[in-house]
PDB file of N, CA and C in Angstrom:
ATOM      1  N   UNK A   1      21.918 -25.310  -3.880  1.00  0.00           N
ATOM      2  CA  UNK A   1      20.463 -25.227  -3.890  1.00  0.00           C
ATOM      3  C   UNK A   1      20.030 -24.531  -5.180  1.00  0.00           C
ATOM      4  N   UNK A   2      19.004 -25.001  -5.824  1.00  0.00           N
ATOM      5  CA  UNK A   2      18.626 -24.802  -7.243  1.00  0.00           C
ATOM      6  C   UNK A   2      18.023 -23.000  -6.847  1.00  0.00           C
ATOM      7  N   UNK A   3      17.634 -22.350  -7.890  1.00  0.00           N
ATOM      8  CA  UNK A   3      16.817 -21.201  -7.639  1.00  0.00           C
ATOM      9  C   UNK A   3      15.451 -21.784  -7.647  1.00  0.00           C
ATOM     10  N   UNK A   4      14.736 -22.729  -8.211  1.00  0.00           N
ATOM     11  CA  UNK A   4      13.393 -22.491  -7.971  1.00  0.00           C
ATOM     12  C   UNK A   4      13.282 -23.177  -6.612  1.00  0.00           C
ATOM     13  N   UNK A   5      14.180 -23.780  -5.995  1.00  0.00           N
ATOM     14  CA  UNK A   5      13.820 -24.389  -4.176  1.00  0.00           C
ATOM     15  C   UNK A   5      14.253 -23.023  -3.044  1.00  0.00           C
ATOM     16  N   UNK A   6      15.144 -22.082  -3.844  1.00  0.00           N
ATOM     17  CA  UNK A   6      15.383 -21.167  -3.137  1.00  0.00           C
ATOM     18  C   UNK A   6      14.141 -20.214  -3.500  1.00  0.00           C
ATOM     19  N   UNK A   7      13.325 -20.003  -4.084  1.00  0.00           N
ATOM     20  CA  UNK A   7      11.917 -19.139  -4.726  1.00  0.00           C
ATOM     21  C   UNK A   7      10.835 -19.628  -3.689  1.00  0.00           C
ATOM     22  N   UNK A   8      10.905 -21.075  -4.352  1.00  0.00           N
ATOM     23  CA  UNK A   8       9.909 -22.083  -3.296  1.00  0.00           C
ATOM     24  C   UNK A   8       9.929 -21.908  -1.481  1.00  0.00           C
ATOM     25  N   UNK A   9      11.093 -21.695  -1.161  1.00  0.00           N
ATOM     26  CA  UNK A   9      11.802 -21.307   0.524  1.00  0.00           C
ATOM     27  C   UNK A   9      11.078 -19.777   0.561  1.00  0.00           C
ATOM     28  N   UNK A  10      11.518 -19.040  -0.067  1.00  0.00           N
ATOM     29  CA  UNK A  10      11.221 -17.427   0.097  1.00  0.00           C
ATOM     30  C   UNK A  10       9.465 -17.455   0.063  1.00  0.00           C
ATOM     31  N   UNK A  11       8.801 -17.484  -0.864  1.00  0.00           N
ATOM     32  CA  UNK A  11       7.711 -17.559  -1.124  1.00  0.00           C
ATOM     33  C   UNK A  11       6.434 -18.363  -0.073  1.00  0.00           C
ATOM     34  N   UNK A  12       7.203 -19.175   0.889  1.00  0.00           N
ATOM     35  CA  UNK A  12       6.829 -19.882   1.757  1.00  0.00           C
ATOM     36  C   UNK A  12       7.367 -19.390   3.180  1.00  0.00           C
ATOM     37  N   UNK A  13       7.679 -18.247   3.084  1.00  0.00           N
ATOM     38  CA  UNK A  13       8.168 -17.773   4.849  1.00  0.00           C
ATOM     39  C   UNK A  13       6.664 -17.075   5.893  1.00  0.00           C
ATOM     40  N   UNK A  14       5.969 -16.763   5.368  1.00  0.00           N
ATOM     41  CA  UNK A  14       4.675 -16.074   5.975  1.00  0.00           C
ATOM     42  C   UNK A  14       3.871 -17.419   6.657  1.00  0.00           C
ATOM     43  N   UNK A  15       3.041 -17.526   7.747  1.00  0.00           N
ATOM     44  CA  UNK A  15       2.710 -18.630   8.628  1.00  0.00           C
ATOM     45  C   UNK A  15       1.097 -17.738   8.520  1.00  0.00           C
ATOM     46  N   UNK A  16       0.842 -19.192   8.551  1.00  0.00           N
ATOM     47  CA  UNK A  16      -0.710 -18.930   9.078  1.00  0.00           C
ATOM     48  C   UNK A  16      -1.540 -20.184   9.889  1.00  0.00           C
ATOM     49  N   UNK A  17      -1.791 -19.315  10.754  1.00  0.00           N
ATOM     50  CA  UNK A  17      -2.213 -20.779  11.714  1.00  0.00           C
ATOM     51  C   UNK A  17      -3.943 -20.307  12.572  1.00  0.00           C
ATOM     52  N   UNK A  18      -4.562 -21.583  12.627  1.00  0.00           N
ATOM     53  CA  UNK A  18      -5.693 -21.099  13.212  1.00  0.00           C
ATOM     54  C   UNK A  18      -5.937 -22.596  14.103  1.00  0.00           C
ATOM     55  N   UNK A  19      -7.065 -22.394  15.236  1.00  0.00           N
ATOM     56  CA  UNK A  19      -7.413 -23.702  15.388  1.00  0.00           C
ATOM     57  C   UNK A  19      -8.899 -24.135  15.137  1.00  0.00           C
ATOM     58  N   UNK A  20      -8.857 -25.746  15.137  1.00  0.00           N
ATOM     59  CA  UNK A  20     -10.272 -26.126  14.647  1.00  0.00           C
ATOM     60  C   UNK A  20     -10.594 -27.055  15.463  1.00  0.00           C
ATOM     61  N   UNK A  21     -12.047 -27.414  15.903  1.00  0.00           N
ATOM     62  CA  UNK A  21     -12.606 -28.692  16.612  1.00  0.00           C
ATOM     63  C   UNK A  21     -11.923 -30.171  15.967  1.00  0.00           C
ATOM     64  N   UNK A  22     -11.998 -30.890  16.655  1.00  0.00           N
ATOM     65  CA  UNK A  22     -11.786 -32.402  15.779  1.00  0.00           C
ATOM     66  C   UNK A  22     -12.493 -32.916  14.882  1.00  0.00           C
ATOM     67  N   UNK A  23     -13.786 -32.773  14.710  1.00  0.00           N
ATOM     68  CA  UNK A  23     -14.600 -33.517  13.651  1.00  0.00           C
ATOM     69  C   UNK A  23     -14.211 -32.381  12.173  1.00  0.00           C
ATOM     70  N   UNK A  24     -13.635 -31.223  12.765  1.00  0.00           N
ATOM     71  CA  UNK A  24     -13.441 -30.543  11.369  1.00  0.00           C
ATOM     72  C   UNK A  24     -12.137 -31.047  11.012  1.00  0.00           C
ATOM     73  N   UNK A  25     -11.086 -31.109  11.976  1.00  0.00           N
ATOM     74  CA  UNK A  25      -9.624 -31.636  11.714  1.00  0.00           C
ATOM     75  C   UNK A  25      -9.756 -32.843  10.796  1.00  0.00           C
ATOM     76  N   UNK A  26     -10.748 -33.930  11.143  1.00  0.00           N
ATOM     77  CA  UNK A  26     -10.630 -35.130  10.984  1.00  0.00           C
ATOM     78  C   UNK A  26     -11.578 -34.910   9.367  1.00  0.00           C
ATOM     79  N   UNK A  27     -12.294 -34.050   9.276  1.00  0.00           N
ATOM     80  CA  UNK A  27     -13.029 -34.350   8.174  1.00  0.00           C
ATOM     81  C   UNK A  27     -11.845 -33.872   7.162  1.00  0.00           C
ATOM     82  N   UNK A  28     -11.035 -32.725   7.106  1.00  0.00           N
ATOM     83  CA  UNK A  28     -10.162 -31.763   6.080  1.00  0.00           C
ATOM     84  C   UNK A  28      -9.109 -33.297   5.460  1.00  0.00           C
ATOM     85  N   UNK A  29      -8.250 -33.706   7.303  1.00  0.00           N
ATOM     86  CA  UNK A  29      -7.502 -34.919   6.665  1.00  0.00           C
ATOM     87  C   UNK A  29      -7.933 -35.793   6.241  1.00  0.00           C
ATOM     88  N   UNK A  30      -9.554 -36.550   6.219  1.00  0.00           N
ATOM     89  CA  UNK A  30      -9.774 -37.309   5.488  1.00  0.00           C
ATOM     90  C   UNK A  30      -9.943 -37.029   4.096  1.00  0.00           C
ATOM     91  N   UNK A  31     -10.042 -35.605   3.643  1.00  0.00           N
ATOM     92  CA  UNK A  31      -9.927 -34.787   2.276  1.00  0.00           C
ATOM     93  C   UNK A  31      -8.742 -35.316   1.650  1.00  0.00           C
ATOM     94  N   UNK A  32      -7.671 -34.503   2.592  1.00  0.00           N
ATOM     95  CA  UNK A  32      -6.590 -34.666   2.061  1.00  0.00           C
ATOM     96  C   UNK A  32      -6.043 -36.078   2.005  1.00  0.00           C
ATOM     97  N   UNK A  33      -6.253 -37.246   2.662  1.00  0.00           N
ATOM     98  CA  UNK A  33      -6.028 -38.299   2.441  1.00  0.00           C
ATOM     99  C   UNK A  33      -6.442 -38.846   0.863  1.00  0.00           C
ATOM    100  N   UNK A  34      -7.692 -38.548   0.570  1.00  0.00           N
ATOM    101  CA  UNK A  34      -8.216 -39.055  -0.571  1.00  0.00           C
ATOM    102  C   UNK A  34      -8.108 -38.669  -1.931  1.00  0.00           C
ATOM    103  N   UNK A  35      -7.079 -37.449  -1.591  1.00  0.00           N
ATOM    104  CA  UNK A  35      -6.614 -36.767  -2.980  1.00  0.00           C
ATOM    105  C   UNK A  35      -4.973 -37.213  -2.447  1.00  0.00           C
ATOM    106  N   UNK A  36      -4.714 -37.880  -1.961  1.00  0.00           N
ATOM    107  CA  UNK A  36      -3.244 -38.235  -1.883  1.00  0.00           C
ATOM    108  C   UNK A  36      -2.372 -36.979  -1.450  1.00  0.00           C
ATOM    109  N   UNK A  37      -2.649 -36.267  -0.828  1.00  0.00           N
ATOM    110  CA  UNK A  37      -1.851 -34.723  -0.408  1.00  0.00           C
ATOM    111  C   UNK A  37      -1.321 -34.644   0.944  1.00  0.00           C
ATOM    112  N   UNK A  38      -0.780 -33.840   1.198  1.00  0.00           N
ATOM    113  CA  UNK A  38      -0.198 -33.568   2.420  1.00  0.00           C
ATOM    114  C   UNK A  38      -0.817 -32.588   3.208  1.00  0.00           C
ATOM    115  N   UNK A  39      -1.213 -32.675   4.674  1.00  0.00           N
ATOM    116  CA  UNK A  39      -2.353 -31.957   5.059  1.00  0.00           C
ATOM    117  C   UNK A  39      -2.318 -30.107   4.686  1.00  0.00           C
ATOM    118  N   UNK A  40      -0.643 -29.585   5.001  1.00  0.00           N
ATOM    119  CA  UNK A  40      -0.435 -28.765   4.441  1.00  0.00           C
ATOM    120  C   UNK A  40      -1.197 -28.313   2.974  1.00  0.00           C
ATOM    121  N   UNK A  41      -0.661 -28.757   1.902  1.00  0.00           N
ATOM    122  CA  UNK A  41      -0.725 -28.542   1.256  1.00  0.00           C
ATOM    123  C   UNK A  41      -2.534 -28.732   0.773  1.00  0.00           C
ATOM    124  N   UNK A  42      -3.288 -29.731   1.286  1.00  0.00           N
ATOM    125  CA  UNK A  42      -4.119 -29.466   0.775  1.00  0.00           C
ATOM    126  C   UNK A  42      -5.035 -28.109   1.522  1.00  0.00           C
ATOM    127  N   UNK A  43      -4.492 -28.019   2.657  1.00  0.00           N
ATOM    128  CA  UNK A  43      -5.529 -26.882   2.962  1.00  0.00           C
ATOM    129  C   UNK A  43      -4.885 -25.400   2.596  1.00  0.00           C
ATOM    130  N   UNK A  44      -3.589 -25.122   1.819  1.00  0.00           N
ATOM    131  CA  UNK A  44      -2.988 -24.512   1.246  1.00  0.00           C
ATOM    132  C   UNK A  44      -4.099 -24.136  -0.059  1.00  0.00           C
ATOM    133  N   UNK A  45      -4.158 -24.990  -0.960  1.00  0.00           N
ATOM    134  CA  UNK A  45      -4.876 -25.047  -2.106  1.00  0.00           C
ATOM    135  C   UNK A  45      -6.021 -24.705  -2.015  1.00  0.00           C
ATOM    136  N   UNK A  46      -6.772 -25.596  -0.838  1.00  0.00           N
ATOM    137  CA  UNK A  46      -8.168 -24.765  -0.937  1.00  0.00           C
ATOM    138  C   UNK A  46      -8.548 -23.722  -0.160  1.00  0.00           C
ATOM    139  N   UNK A  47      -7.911 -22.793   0.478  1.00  0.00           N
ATOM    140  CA  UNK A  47      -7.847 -21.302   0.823  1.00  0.00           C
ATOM    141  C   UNK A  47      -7.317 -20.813  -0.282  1.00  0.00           C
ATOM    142  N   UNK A  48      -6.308 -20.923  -0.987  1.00  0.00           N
ATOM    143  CA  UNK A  48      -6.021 -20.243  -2.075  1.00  0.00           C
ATOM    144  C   UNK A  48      -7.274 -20.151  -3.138  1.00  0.00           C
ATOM    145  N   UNK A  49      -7.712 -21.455  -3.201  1.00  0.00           N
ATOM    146  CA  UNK A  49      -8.758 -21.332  -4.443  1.00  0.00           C
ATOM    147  C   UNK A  49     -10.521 -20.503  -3.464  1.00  0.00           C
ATOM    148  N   UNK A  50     -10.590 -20.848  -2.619  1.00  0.00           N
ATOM    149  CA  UNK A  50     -11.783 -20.226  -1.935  1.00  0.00           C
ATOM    150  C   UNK A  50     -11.454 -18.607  -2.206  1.00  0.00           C
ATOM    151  N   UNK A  51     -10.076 -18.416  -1.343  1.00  0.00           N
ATOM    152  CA  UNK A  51      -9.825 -16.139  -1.883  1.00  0.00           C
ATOM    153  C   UNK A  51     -10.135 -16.606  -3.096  1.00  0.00           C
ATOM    154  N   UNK A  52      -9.624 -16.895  -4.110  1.00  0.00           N
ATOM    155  CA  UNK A  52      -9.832 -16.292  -5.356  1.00  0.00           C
ATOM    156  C   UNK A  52     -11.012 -15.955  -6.021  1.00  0.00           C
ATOM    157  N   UNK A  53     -12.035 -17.420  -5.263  1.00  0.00           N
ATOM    158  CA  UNK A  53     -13.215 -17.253  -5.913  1.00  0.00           C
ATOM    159  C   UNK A  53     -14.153 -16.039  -5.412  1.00  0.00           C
ATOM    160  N   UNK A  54     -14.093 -15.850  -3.917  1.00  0.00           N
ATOM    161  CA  UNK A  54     -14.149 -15.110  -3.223  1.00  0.00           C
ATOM    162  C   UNK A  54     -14.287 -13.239  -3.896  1.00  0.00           C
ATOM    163  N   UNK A  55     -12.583 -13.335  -4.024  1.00  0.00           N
ATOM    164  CA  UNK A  55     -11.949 -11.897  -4.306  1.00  0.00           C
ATOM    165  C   UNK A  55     -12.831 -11.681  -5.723  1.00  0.00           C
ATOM    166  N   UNK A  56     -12.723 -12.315  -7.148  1.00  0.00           N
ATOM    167  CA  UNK A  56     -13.677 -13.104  -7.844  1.00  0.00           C
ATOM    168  C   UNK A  56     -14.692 -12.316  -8.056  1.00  0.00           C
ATOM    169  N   UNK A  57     -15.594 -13.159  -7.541  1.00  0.00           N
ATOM    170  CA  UNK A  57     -17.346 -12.651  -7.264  1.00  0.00           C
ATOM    171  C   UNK A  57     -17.759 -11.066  -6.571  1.00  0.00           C
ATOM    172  N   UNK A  58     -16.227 -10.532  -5.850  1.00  0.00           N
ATOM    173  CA  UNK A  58     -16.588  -9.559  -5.492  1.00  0.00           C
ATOM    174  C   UNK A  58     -16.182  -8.471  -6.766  1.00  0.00           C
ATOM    175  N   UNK A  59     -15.448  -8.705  -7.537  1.00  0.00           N
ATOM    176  CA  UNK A  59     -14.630  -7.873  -8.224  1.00  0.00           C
ATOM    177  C   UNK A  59     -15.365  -7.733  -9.771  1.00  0.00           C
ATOM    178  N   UNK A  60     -16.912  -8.746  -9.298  1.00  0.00           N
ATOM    179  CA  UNK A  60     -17.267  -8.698 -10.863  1.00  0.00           C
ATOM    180  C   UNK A  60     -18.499  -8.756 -11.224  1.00  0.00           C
ATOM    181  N   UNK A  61     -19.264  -7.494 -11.686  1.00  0.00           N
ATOM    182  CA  UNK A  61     -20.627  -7.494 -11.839  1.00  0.00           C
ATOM    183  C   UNK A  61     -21.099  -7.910 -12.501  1.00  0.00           C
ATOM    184  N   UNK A  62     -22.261  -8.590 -12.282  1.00  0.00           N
ATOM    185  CA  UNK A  62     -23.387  -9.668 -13.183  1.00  0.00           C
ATOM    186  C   UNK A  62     -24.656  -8.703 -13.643  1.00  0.00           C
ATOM    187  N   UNK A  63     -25.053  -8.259 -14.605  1.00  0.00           N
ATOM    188  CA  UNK A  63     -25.784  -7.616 -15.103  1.00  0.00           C
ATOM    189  C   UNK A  63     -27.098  -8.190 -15.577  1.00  0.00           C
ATOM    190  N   UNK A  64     -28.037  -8.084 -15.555  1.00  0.00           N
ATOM    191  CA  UNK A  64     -29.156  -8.827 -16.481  1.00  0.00           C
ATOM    192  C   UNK A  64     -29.391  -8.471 -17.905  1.00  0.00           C
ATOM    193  N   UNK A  65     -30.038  -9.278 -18.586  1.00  0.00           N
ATOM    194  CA  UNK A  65     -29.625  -8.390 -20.419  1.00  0.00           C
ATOM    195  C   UNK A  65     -30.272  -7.243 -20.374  1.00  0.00           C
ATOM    196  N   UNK A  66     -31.483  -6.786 -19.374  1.00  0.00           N
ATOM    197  CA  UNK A  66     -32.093  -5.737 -19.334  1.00  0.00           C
ATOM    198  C   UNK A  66     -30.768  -4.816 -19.292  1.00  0.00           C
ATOM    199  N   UNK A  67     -30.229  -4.690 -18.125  1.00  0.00           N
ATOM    200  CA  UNK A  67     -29.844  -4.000 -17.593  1.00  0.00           C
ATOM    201  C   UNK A  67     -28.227  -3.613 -18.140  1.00  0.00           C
ATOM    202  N   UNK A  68     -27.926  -4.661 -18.459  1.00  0.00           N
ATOM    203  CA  UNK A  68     -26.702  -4.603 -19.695  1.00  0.00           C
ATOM    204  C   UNK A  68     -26.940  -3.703 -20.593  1.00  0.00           C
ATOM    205  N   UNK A  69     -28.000  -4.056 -21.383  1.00  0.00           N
ATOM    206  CA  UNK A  69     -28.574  -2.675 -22.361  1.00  0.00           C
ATOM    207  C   UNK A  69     -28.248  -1.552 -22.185  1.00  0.00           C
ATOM    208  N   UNK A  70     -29.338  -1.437 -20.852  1.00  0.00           N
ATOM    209  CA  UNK A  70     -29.340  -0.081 -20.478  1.00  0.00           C
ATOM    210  C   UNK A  70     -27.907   0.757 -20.571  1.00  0.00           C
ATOM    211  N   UNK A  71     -27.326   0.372 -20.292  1.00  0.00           N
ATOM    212  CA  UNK A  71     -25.783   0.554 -19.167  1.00  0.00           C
ATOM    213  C   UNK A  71     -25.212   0.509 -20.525  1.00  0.00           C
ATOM    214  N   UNK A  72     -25.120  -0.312 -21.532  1.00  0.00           N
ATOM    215  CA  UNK A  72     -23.928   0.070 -22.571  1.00  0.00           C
ATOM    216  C   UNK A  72     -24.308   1.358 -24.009  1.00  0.00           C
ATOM    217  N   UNK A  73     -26.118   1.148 -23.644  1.00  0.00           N
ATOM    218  CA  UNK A  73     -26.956   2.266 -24.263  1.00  0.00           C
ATOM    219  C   UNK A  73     -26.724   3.830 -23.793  1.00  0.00           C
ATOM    220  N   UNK A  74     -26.531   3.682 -22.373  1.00  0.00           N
ATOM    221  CA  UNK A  74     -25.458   5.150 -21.771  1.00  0.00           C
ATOM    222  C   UNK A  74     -24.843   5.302 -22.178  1.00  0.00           C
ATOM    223  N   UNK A  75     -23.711   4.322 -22.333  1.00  0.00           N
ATOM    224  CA  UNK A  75     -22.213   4.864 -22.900  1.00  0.00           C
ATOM    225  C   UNK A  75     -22.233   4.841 -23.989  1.00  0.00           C
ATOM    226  N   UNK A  76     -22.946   4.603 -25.272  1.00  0.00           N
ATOM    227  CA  UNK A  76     -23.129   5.361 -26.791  1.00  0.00           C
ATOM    228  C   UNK A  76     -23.754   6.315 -26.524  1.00  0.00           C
ATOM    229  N   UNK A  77     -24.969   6.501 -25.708  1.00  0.00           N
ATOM    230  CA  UNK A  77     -25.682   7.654 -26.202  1.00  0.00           C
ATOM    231  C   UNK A  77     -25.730   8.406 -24.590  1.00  0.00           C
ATOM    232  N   UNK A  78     -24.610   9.143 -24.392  1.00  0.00           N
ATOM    233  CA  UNK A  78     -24.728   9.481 -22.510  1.00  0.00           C
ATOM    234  C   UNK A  78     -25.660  10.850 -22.585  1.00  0.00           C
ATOM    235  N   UNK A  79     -26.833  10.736 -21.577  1.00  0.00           N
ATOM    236  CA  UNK A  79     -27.549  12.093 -21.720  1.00  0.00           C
ATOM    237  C   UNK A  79     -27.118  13.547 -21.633  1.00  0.00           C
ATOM    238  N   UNK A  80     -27.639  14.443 -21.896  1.00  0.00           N
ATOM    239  CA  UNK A  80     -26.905  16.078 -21.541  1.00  0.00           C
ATOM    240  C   UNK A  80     -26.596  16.059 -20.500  1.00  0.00           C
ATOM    241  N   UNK A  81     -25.590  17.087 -19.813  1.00  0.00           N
ATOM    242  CA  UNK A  81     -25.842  16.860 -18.503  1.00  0.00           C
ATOM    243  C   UNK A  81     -26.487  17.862 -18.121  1.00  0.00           C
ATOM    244  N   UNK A  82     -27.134  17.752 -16.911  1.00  0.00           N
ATOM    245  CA  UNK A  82     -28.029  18.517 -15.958  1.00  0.00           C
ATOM    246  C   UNK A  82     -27.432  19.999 -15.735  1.00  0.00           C
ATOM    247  N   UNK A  83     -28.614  20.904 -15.550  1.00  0.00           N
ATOM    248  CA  UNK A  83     -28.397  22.013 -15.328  1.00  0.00           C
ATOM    249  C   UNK A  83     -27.214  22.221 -13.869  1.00  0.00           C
ATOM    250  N   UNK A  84     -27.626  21.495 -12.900  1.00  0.00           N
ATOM    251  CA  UNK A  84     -26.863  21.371 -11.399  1.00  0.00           C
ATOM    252  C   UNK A  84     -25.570  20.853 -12.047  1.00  0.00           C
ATOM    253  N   UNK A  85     -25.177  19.744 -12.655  1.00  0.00           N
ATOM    254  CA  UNK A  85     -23.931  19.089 -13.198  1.00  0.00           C
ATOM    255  C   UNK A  85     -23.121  20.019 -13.878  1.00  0.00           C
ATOM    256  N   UNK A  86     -24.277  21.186 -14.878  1.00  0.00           N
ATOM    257  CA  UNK A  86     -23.228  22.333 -15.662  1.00  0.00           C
ATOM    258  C   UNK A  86     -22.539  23.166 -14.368  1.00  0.00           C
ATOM    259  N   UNK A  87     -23.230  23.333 -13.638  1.00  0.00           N
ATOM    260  CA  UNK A  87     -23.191  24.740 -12.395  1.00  0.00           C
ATOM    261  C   UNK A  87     -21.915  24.213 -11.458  1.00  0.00           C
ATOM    262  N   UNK A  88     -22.136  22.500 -11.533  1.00  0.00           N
ATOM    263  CA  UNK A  88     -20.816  22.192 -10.990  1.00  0.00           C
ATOM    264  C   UNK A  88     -19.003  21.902 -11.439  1.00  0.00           C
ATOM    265  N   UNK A  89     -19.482  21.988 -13.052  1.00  0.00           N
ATOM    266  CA  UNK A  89     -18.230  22.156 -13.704  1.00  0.00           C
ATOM    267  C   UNK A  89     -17.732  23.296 -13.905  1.00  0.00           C
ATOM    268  N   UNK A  90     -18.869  24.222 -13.672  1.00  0.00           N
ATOM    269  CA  UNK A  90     -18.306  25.999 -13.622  1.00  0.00           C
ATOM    270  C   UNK A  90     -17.660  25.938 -12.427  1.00  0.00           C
ATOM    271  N   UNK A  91     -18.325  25.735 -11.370  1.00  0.00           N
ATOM    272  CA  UNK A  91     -17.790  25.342 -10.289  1.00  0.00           C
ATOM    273  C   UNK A  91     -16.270  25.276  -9.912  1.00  0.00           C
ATOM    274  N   UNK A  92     -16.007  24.032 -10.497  1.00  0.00           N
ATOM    275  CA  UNK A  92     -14.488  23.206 -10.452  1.00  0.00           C
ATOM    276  C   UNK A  92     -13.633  24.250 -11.282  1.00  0.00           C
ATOM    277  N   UNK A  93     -14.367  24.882 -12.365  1.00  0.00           N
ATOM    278  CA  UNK A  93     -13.212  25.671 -13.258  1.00  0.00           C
ATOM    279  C   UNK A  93     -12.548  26.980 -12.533  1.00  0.00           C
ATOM    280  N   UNK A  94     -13.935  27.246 -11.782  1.00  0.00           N
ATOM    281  CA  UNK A  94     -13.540  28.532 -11.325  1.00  0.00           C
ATOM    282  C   UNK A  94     -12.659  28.488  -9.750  1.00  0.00           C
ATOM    283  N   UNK A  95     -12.714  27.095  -8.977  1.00  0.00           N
ATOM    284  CA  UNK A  95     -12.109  26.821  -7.777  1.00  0.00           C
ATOM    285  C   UNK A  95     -11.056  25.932  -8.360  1.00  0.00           C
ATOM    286  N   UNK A  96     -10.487  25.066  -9.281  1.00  0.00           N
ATOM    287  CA  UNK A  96      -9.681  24.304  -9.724  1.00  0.00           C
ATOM    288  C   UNK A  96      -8.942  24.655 -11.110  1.00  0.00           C
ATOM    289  N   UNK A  97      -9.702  24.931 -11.871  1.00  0.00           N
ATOM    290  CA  UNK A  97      -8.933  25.376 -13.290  1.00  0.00           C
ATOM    291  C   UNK A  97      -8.441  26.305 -13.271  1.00  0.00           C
ATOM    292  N   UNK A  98      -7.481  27.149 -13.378  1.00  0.00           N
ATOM    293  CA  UNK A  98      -7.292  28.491 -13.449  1.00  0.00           C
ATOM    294  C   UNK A  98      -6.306  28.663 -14.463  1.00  0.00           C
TER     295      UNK A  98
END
């Protein structure tokens, strides 16, 4: 047995199973019929590609140019910090720094 069919075996031991009505069964395999796939595999692919887009959109903020500005105009020019913010780094020095 080659290593990438033994990779392919390993990589494929985790199961996932759910159930669905028939008009959804019947709509997915008529999917997968029409891209020539195997029912497996096509509903393999498109859960894989749905998380990603998914994981994706969560992992990535959309800014407006306003607000882009703003936000990269902080980080060149970040304000003083606050009287409460100084009181809390004395704070930390005197309970954490020693």
């Amino acid at each position: 047995m080659t290593t990438t069919v033994k990779r392919n075996r390993r990589l494929r031991e985790e199961r996932l199973g759910f159930r669905v009505d028939e008009p959804t069964k019947a709509l997915i395999e008529r999917a997968a019929q029409l891209e020539r796939r195997k029912l497996t595999d096509f509903c393999m692919t498109a859960l894989t590609e749905a998380a990603r887009r998914t994981i994706a959109a969560h992992e990535t903020i959309m800014l407006s140019e306003r607000d882009r500005t703003v936000f990269f105009d902080t980080l060149v020019n970040p304000p003083a910090p606050s009287e409460r913010l100084q009181r809390a780094f004395a704070e930390h020095r005197r309970r954490i720094v020693r």
